[in-house]
N, C-alpha and C. Protein backbone atom coordinates (compact mmCIF):
# COMPACT_ATOMS: atom_id res chain seq x y z
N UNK A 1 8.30 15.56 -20.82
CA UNK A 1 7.52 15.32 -19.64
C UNK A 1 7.70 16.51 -18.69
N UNK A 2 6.48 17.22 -17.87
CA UNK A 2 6.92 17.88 -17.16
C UNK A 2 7.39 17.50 -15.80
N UNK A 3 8.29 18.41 -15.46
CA UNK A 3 8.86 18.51 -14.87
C UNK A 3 7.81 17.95 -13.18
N UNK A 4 7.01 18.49 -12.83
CA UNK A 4 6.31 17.70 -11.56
C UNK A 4 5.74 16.11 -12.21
N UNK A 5 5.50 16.46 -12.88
CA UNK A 5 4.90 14.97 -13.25
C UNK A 5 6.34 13.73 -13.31
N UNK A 6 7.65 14.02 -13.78
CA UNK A 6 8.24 13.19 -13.70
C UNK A 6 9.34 13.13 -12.13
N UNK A 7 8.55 14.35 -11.45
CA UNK A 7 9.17 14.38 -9.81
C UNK A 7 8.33 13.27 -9.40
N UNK A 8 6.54 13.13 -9.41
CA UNK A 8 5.97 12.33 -8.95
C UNK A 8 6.25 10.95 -9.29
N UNK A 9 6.70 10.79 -10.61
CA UNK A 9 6.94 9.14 -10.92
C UNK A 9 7.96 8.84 -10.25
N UNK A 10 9.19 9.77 -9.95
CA UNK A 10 10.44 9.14 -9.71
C UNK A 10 9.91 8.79 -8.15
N UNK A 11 9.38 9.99 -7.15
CA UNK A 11 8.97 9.82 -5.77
C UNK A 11 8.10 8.19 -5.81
N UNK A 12 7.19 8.25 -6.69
CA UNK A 12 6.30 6.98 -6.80
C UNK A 12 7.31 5.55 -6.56
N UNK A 13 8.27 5.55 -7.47
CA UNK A 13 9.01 4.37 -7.86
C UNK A 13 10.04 4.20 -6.65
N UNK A 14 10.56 5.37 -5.80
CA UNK A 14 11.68 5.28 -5.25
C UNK A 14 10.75 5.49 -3.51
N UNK A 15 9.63 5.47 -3.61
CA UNK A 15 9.12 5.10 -1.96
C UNK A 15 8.75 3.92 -1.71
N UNK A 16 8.27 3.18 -2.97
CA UNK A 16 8.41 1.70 -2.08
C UNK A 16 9.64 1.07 -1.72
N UNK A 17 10.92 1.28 -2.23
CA UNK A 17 11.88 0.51 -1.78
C UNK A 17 12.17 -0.05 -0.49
N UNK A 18 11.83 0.82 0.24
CA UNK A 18 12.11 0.96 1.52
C UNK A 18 11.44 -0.20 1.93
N UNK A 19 10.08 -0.11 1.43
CA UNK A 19 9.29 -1.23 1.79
C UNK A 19 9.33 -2.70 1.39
N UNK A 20 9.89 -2.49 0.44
CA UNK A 20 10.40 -3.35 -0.52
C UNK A 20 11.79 -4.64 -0.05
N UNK A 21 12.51 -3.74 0.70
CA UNK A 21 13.87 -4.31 1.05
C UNK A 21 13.25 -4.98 2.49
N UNK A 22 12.61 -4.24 3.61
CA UNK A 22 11.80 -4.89 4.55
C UNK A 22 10.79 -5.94 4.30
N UNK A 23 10.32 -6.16 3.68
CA UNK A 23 9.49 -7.65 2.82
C UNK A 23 10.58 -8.67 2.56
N UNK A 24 11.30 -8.14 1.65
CA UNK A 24 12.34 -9.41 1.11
C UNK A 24 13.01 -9.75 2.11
N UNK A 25 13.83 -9.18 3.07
CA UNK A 25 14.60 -9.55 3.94
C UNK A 25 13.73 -9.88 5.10
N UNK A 26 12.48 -9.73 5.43
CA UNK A 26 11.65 -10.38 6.13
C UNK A 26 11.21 -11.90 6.00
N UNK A 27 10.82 -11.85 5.04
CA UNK A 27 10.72 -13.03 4.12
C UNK A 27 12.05 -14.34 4.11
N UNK A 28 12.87 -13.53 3.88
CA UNK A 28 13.69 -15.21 4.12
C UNK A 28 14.61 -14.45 5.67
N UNK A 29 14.75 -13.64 6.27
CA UNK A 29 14.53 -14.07 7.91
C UNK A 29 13.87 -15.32 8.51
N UNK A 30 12.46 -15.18 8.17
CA UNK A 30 11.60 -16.21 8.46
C UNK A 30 11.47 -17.45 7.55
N UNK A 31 12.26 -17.27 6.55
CA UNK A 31 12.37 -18.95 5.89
C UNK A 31 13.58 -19.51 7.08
N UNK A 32 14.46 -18.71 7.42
CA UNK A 32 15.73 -18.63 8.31
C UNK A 32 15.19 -19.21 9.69
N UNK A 33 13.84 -18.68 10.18
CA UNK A 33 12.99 -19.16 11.45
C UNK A 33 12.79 -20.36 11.37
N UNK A 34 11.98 -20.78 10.17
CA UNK A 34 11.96 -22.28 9.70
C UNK A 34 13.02 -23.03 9.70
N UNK A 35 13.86 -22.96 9.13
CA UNK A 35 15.09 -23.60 8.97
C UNK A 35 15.38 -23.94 9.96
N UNK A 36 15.41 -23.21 11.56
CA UNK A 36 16.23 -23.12 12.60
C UNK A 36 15.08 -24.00 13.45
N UNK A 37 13.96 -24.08 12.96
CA UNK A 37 12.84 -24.62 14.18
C UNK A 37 13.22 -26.42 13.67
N UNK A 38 13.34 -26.37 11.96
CA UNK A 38 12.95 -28.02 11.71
C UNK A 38 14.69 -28.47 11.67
N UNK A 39 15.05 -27.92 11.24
CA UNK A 39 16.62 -28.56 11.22
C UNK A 39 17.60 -28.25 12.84
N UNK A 40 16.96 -27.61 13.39
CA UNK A 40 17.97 -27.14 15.50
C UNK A 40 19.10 -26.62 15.33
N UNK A 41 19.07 -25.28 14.47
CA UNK A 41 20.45 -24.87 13.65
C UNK A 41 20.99 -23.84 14.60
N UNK A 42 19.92 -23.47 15.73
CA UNK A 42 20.24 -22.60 16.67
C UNK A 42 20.90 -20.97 16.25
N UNK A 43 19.34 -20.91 15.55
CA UNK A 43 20.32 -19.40 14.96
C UNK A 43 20.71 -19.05 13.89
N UNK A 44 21.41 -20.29 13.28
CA UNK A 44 22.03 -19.78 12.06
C UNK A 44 21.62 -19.73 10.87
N UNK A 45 20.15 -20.01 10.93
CA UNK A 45 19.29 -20.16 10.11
C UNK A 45 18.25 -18.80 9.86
N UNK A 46 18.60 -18.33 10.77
CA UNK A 46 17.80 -17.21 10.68
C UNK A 46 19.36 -15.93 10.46
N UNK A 47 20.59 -16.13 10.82
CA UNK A 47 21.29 -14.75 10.41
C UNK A 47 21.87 -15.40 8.65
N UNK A 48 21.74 -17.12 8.40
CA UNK A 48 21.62 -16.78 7.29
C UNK A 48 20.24 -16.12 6.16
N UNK A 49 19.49 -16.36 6.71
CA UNK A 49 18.29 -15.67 6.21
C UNK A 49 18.20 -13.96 5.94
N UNK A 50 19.22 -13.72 7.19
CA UNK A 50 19.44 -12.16 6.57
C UNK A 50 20.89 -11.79 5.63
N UNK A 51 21.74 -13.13 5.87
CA UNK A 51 23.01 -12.44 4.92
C UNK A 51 22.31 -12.94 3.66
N UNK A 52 21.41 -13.27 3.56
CA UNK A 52 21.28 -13.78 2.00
C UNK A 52 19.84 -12.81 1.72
N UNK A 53 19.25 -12.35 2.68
CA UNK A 53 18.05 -11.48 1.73
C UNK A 53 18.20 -9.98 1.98
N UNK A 54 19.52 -9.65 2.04
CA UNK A 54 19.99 -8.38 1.55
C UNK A 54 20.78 -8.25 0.28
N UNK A 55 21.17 -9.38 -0.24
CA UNK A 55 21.87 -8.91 -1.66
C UNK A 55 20.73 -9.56 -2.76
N UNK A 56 19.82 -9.89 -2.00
CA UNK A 56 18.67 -10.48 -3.00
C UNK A 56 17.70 -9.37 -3.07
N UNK A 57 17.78 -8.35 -2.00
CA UNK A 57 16.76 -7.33 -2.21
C UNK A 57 17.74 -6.24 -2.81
N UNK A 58 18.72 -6.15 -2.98
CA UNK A 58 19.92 -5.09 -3.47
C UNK A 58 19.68 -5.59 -4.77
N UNK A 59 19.88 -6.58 -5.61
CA UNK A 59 19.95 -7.21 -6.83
C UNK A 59 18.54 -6.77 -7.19
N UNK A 60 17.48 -7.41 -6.66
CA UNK A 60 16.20 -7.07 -7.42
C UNK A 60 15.90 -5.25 -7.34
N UNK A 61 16.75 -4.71 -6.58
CA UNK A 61 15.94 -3.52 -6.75
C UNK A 61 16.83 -2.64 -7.51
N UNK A 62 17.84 -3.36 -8.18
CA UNK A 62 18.88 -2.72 -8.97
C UNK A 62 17.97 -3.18 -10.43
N UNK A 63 17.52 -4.11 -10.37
CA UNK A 63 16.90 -5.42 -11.84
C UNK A 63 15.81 -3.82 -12.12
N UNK A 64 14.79 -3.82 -10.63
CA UNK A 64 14.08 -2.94 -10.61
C UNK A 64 14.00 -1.50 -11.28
N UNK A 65 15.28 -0.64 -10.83
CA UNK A 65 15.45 0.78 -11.12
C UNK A 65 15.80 0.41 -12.07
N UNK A 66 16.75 -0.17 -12.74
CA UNK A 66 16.88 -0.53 -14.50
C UNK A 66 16.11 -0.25 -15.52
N UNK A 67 14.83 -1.24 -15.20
CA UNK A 67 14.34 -1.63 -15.87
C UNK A 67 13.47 -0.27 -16.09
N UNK A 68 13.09 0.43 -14.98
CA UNK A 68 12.24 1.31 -15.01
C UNK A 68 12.93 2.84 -15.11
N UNK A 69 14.37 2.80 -15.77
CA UNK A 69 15.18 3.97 -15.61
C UNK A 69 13.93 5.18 -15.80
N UNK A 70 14.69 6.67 -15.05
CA UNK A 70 13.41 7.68 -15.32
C UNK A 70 14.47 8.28 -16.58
């Protein structure tokens, strides 16, 4: 493979992450919002929402680069 062509795949694969980790951990933030509006958890529903959708976006984007080693 040449050499730009496999710069562009790796750039391709390794710029969404970013975006990637901001979705997931957005995402159950706001399951965390929910949690805290129907259950009156005052909070803790939403910082568990972020201790838990950072090793869920770390895990999938490890599953991720794996799978797709360059």
């Amino acid at each position: 493979m040449k050499p730009a062509l496999q710069m562009a795949k790796a750039f391709a694969l390794l710029s969404g992450i970013g975006i990637y980790f901001a979705v997931v951990v957005g995402i159950c933030v706001y399951l965390g919002m929910l949690a805290d509006d129907y259950l009156y958890l005052d909070g803790k529903g939403r910082l568990l929402g972020i201790l838990l959708g950072f090793p869920v976006a770390i895990y999938s984007t490890y599953r991720q680069l794996k799978s797709n080693a360059l």
